[in-house]
Protein backbone atom coordinates (compact mmCIF):
# COMPACT_ATOMS: atom_id res chain seq x y z
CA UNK A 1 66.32 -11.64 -53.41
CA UNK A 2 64.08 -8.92 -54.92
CA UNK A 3 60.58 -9.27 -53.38
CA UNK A 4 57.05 -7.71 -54.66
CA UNK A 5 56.04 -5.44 -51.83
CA UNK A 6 52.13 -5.59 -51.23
CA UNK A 7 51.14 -1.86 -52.93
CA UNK A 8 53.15 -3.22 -56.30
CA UNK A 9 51.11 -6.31 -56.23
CA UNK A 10 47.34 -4.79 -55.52
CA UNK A 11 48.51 -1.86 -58.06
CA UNK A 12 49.46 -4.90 -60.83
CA UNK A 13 45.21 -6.27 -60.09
CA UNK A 14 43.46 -3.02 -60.75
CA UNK A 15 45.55 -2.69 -63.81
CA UNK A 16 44.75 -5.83 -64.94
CA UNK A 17 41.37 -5.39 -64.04
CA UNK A 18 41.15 -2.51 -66.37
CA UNK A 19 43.42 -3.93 -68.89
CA UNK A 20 40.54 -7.31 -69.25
CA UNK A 21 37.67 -4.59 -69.40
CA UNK A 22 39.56 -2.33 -72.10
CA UNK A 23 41.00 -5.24 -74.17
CA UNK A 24 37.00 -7.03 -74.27
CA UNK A 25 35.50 -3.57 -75.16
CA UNK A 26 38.29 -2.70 -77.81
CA UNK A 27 37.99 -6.43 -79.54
CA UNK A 28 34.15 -6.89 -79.13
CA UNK A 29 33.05 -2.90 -80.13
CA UNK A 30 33.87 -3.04 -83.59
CA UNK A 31 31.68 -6.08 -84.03
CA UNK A 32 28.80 -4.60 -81.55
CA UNK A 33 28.63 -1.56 -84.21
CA UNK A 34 28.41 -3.46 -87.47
CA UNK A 35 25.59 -5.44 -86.00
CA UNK A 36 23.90 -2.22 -86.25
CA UNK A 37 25.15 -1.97 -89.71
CA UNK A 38 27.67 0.79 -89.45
CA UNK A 39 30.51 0.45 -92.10
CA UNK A 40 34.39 0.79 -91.31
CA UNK A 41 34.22 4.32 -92.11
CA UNK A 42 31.57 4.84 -89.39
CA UNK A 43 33.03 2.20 -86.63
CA UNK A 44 36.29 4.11 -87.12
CA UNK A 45 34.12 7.60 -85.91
CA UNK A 46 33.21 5.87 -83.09
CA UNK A 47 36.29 4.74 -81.94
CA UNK A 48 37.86 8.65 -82.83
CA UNK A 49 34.79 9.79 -80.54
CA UNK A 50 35.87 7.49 -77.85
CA UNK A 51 40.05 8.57 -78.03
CA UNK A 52 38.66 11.93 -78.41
CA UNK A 53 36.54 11.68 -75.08
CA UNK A 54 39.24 9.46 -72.92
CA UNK A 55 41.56 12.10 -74.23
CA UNK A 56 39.66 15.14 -72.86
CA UNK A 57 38.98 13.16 -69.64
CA UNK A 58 42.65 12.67 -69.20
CA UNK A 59 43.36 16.88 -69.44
CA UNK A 60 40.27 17.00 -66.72
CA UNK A 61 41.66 14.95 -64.22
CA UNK A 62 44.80 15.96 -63.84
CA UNK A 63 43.72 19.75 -63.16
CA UNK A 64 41.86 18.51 -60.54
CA UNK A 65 43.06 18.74 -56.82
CA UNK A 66 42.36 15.86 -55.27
CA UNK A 67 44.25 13.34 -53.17
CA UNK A 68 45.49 10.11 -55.11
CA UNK A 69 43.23 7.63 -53.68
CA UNK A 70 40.05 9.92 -53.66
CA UNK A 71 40.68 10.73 -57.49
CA UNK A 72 41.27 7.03 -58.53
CA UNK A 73 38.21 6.09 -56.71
CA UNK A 74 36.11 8.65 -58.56
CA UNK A 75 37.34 7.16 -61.84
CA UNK A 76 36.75 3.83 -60.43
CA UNK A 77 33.09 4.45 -60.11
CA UNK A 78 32.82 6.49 -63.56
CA UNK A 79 33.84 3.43 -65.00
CA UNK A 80 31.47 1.01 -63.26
CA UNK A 81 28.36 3.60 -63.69
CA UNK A 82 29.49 3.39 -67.26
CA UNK A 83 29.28 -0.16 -67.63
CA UNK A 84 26.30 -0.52 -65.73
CA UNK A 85 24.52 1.63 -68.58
CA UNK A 86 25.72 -0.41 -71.09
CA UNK A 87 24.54 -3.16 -69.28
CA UNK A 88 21.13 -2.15 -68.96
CA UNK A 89 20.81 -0.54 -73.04
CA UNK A 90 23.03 -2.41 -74.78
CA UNK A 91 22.29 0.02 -77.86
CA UNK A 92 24.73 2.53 -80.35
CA UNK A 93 23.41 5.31 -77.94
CA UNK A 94 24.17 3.61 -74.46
CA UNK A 95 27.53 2.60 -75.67
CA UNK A 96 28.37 6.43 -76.99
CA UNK A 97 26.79 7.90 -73.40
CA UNK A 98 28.62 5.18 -71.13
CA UNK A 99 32.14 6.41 -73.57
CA UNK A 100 31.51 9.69 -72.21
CA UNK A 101 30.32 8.66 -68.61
CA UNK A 102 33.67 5.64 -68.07
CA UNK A 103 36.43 7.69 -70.72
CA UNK A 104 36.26 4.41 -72.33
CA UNK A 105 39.09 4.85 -75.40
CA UNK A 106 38.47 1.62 -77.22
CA UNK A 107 42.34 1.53 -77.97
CA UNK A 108 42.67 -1.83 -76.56
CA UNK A 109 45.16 -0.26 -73.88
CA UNK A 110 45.22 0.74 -70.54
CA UNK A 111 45.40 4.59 -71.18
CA UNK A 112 43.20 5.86 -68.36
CA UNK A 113 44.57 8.51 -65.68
CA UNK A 114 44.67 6.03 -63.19
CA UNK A 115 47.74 4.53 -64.83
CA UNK A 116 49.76 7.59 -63.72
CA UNK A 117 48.83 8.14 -60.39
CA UNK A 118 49.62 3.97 -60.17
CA UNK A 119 52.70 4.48 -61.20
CA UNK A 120 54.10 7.32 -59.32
CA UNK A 121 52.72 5.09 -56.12
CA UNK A 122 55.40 2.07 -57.54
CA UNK A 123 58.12 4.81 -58.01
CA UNK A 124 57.67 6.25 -54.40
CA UNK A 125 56.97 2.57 -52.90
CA UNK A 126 60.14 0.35 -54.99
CA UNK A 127 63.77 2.65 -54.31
CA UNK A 128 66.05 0.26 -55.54
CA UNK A 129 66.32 0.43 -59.34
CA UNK A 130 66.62 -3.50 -60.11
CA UNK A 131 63.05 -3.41 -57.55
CA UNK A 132 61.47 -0.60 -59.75
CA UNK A 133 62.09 -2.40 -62.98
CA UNK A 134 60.63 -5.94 -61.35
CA UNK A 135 57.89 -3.90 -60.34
CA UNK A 136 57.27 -2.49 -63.55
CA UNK A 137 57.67 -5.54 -65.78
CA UNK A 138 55.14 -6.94 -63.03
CA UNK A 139 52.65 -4.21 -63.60
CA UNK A 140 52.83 -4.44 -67.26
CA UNK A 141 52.78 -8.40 -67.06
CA UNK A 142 49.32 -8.58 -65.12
CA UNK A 143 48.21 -6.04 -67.50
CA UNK A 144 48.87 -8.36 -70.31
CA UNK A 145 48.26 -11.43 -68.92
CA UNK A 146 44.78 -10.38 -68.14
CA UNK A 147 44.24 -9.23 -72.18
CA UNK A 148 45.20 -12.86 -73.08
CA UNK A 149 42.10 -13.97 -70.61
CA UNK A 150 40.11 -11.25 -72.01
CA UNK A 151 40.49 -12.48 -75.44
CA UNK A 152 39.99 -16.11 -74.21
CA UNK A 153 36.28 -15.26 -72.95
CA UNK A 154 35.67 -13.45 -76.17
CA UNK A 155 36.59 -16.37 -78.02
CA UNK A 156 34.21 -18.54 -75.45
CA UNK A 157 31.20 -16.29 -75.39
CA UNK A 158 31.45 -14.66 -78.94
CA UNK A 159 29.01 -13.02 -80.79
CA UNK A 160 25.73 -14.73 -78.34
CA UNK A 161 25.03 -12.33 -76.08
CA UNK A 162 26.94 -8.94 -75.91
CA UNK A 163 24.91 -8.22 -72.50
CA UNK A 164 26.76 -11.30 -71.04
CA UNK A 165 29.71 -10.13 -72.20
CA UNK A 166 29.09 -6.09 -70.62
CA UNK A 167 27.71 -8.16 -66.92
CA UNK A 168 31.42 -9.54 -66.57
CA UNK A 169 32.76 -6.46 -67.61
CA UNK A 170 30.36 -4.38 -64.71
CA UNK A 171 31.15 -7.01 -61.86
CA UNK A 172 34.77 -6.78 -62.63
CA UNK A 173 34.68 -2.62 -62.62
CA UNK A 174 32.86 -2.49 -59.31
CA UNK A 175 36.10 -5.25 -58.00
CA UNK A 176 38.44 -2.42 -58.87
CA UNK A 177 36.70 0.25 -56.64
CA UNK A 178 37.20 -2.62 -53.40
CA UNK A 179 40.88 -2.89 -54.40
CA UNK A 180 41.41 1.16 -54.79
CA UNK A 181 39.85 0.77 -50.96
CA UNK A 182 42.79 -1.07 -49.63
CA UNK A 183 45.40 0.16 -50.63
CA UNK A 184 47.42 2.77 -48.85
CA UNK A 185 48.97 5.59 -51.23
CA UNK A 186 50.92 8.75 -50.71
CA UNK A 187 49.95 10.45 -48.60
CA UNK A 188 50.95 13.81 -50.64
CA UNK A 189 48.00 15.61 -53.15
CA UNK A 190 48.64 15.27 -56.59
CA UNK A 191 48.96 18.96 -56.71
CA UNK A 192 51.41 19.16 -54.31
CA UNK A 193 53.54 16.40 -55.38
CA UNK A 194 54.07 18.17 -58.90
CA UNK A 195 53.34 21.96 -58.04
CA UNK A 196 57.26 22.99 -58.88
CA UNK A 197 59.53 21.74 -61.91
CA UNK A 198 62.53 22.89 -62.67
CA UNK A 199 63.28 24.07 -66.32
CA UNK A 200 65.60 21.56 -67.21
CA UNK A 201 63.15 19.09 -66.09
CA UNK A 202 60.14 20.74 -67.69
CA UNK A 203 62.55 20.25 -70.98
CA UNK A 204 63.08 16.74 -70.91
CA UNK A 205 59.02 16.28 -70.22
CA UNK A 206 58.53 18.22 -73.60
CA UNK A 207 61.10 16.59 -75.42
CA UNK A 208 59.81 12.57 -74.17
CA UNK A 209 56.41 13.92 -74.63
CA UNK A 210 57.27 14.85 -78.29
CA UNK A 211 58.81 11.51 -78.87
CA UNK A 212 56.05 9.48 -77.65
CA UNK A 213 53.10 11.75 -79.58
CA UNK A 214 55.36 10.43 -82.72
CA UNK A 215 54.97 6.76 -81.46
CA UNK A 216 51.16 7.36 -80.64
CA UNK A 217 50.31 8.32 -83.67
CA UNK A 218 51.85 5.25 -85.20
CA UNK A 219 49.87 3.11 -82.45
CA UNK A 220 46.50 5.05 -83.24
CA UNK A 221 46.44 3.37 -86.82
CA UNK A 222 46.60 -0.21 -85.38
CA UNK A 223 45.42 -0.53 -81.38
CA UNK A 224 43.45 -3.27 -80.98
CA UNK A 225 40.15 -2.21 -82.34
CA UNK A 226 41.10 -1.13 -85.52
CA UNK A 227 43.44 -4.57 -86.29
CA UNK A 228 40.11 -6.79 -85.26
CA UNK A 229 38.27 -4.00 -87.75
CA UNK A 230 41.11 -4.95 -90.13
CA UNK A 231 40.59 -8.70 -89.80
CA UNK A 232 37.25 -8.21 -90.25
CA UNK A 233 37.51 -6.13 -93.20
CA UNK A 234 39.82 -8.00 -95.01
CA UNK A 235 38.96 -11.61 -93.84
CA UNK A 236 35.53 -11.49 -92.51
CA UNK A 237 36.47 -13.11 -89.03
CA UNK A 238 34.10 -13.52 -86.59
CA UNK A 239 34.22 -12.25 -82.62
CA UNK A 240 35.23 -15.64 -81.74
CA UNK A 241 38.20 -15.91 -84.37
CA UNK A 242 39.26 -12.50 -83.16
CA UNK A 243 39.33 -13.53 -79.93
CA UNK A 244 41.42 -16.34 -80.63
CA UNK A 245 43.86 -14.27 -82.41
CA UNK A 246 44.03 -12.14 -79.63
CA UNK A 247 44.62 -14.79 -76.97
CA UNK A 248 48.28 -15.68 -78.94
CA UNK A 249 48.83 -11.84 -79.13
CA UNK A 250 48.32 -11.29 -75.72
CA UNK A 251 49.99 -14.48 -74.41
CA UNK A 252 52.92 -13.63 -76.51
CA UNK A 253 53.10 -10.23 -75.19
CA UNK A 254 52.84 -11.29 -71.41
CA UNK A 255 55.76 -13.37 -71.90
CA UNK A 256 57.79 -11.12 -73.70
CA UNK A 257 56.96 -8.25 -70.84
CA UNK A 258 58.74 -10.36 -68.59
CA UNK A 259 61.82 -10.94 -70.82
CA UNK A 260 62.03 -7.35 -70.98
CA UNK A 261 63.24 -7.10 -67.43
CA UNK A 262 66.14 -9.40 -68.29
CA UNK A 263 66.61 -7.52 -71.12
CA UNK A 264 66.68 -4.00 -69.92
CA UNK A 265 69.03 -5.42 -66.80
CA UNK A 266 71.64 -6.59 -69.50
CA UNK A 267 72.27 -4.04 -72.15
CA UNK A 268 69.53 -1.20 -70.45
CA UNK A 269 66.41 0.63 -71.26
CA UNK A 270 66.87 2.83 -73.80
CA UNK A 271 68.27 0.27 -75.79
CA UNK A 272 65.91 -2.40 -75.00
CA UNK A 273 63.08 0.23 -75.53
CA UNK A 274 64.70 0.51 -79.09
CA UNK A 275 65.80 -2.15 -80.20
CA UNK A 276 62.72 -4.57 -79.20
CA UNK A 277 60.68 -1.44 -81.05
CA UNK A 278 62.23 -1.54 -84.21
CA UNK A 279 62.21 -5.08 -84.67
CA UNK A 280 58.01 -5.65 -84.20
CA UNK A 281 57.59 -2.60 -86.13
CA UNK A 282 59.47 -4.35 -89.49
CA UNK A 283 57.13 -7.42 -88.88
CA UNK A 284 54.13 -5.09 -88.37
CA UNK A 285 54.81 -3.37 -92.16
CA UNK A 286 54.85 -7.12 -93.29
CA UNK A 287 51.81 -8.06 -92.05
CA UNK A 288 49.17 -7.41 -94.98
CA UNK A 289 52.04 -8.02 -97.29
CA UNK A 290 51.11 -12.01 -98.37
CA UNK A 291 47.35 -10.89 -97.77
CA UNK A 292 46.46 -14.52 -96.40
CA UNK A 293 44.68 -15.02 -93.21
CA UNK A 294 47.38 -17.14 -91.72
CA UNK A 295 50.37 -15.63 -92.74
CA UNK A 296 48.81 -12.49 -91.37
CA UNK A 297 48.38 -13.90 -88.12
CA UNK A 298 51.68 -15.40 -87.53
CA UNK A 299 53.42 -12.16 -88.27
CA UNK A 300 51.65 -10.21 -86.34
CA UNK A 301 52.25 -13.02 -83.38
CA UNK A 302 55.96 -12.57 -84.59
CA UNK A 303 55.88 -9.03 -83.85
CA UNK A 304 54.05 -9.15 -80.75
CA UNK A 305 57.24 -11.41 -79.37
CA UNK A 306 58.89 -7.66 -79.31
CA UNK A 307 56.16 -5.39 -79.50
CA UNK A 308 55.45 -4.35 -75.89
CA UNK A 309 59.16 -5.27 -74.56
CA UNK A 310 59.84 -1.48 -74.52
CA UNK A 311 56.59 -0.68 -72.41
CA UNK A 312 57.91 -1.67 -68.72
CA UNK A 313 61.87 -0.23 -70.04
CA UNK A 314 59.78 3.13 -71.27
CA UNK A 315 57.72 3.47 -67.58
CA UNK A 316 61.03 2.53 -65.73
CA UNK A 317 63.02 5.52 -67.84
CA UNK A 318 60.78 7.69 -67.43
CA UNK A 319 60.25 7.28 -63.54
CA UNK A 320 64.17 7.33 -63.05
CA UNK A 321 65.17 10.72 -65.37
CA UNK A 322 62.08 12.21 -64.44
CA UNK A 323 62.46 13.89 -60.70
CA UNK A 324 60.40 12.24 -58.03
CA UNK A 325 58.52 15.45 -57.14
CA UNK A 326 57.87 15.81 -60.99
CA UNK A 327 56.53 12.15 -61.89
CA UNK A 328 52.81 12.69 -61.39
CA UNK A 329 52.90 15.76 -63.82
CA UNK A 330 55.42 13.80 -66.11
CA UNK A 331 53.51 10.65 -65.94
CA UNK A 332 49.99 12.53 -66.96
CA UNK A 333 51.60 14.72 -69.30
CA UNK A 334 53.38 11.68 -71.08
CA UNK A 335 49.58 9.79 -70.73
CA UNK A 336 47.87 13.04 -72.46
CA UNK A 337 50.08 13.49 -74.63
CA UNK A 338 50.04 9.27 -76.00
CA UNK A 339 46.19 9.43 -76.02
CA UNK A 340 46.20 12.89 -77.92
CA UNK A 341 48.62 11.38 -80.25
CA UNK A 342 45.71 8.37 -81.30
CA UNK A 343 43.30 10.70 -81.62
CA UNK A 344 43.55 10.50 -85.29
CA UNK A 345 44.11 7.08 -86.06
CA UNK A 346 41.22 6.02 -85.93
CA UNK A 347 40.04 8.46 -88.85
CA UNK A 348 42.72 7.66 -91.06
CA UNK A 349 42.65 4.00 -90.23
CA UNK A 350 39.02 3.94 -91.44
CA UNK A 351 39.49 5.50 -94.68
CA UNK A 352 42.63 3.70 -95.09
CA UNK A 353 40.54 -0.15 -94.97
CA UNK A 354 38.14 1.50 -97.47
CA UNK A 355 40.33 2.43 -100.09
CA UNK A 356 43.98 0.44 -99.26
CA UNK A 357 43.66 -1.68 -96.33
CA UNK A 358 47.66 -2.54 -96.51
CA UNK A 359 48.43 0.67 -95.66
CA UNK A 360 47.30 0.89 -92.42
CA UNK A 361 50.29 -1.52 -91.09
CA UNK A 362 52.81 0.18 -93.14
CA UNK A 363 51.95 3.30 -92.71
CA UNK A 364 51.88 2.73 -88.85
CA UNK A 365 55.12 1.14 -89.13
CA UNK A 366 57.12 3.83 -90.92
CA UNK A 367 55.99 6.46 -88.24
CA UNK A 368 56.80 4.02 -85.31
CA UNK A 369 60.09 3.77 -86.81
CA UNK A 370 61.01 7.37 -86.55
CA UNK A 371 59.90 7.43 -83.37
CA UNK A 372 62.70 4.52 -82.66
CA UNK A 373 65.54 5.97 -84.43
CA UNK A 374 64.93 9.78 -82.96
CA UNK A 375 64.21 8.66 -79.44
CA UNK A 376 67.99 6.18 -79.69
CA UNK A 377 69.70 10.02 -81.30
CA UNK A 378 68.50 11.59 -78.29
CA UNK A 379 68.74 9.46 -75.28
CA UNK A 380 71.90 6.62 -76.53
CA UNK A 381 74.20 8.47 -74.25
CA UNK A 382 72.10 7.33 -71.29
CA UNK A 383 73.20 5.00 -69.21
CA UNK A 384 69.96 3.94 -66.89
């Protein structure tokens, strides 16, 4: 009987932590910046800025040489100082200087450093392969598990009080930095643990990075600010509605996260990363295709039943090919290199709702596509 061990389990509440915090700011920003009157175009700059920032943040971190807990802790309290500011000026200028301050992206994702670091602490703490993919589905279950209760207190609190909404947000941050406290990591620095690869590893980093930029940039047109934009746009929803949609998306993809495990046991990851992947992105082209508000919601609840299955399969991959002494720069290379990839979404996603709203699924979906059938060419053979 495979059992959680205690590191796996903490690790799972600071992501979710995170993942509640990222998926209220993601869903609630767009409608905090057109009560200031912005349009989509200028919401959309915003949310570039924010990528942009997260994305620089990402590149920082990782050069510096600190040890594992002492660097997630630092983030930790970035994040809560950040939130704290938007707490206290809940204005367009607080929320860009608390971006800057917390590397808040606004994709609606989990895309902070710390996610690296955590997982090279699950690959060193679960051995056994059947452990490590438990662990992972478990990591990326809490993750969205905690976006479905995220989108539940949006849909509860709505549009009444956005400094309610930022006080949860702070008190939940400043949980993180106790948890980050108590939990025993490697004891290795980062820059020791990843100070030699070899070149046939440095290869595969490069070509899995190149992949995944291909899939981020699909994922930059529709993360989860930009589809509440595009509800918004299209439908005028409210925060509330949005946050009811995004309960079912998120409740969906919890589920499905742990099916993935079962999946990627049976016929293995890189054909449950594919596979799953191919099938949401067909339902996410067909999303604006009937262009009413229902039908729009229950396909994009279709896709989600697949969307994310390839998210726990993709971590475990990458932290079984990828040499153990290699992970932490593989894991923030492949981070940098996903949040570079959204940079522009954003940007063309904004201009995209102005002129063609449609396209911003089906573009999205095309390029995810590619990313499916040249990531299956190059990695079929595998057996993991």
């Amino acid at each position: 009987m495979l059992l959680i061990k205690t590191e796996d389990l903490l690790l799972s509440v600071t992501k979710s932590i995170r993942s509640f915090i990222f998926m209220s700011l993601s869903i609630s920003v767009p409608f905090f910046l057109l009560s200031f009157g912005l349009n989509a175009i200028q919401v959309s700059v915003v949310l570039l800025f924010a990528i942009g920032i997260s994305t620089f943040f990402i590149f920082l971190y990782t050069v510096l040489h600190m040890r594992i807990k002492e660097k997630l802790l630092m983030m930790a309290l970035l994040l809560t100082g950040a939130i704290a500011l938007l707490y206290a000026y809940p204005t367009l200028p607080g929320l860009l200087i608390a971006i800057v301050i917390g590397a808040i992206s606004l994709s609606g994702k989990d895309m902070a450093t710390n996610q690296s670091l955590e997982q090279y602490t699950i690959g060193r703490v679960s051995r056994d392969q059947r452990q490590k993919n438990l662990a992972f589905s478990l990591y990326n279950f809490f993750s969205y598990g905690s976006g479905t209760a995220a989108s539940a207190f949006l849909f509860l609190v709505g549009a009444k009080s956005f400094p309610d909404i930022f006080l949860v947000l702070l008190i939940l941050a400043a949980l993180q930095v106790v948890i980050y406290m108590a939990i025993k990591f490697p004891l290795q620095k980062e820059s020791q643990v990843s100070a030699e690869v070899l070149p046939e590893t440095s290869k595969r980093i490069k070509t899995l990075g190149s992949l995944f930029f291909v899939d981020s940039l699909g994922g930059g047109l529709v993360n989860t600010s930009i589809i509440a934009l595009w509800f918004e746009v299209v439908f005028h929803i409210t925060l509330s509605q949005a946050g009811l949609i995004f309960i079912g998306v998120n409740l969906i993809t919890a589920v499905s996260i742990i099916i993935s495990g079962y999946i990627s046991s049976s016929i293995g990851l890189v054909r449950t990363m594919v596979y799953t992947h191919i099938i949401s992105n067909v339902f996410l082209f067909l999303i604006p295709i009937f262009h009413v508000l229902a039908w729009s919601e229950i396909l994009l609840f279709i896709r989600q039943t697949t969307s994310q299955m390839d998210v726990p399969a993709r971590d475990s991959f990458v932290n079984t090919v990828i040499p153990e002494e290699s992970r932490v720069k593989g894991n923030s290379t492949f981070l940098a290199v996903r949040n570079v990839g959204q940079v522009p979404g954003p940007g063309i996603a904004g201009s995209l709702l102005e002129f063609f709203p449609p396209a911003v699924f089906m573009v999205a979906a095309l390029t995810k596509i590619s990313y499916d059938i040249a990531f299956f060419a190059k990695f079929r053979e595998n057996k993991v």
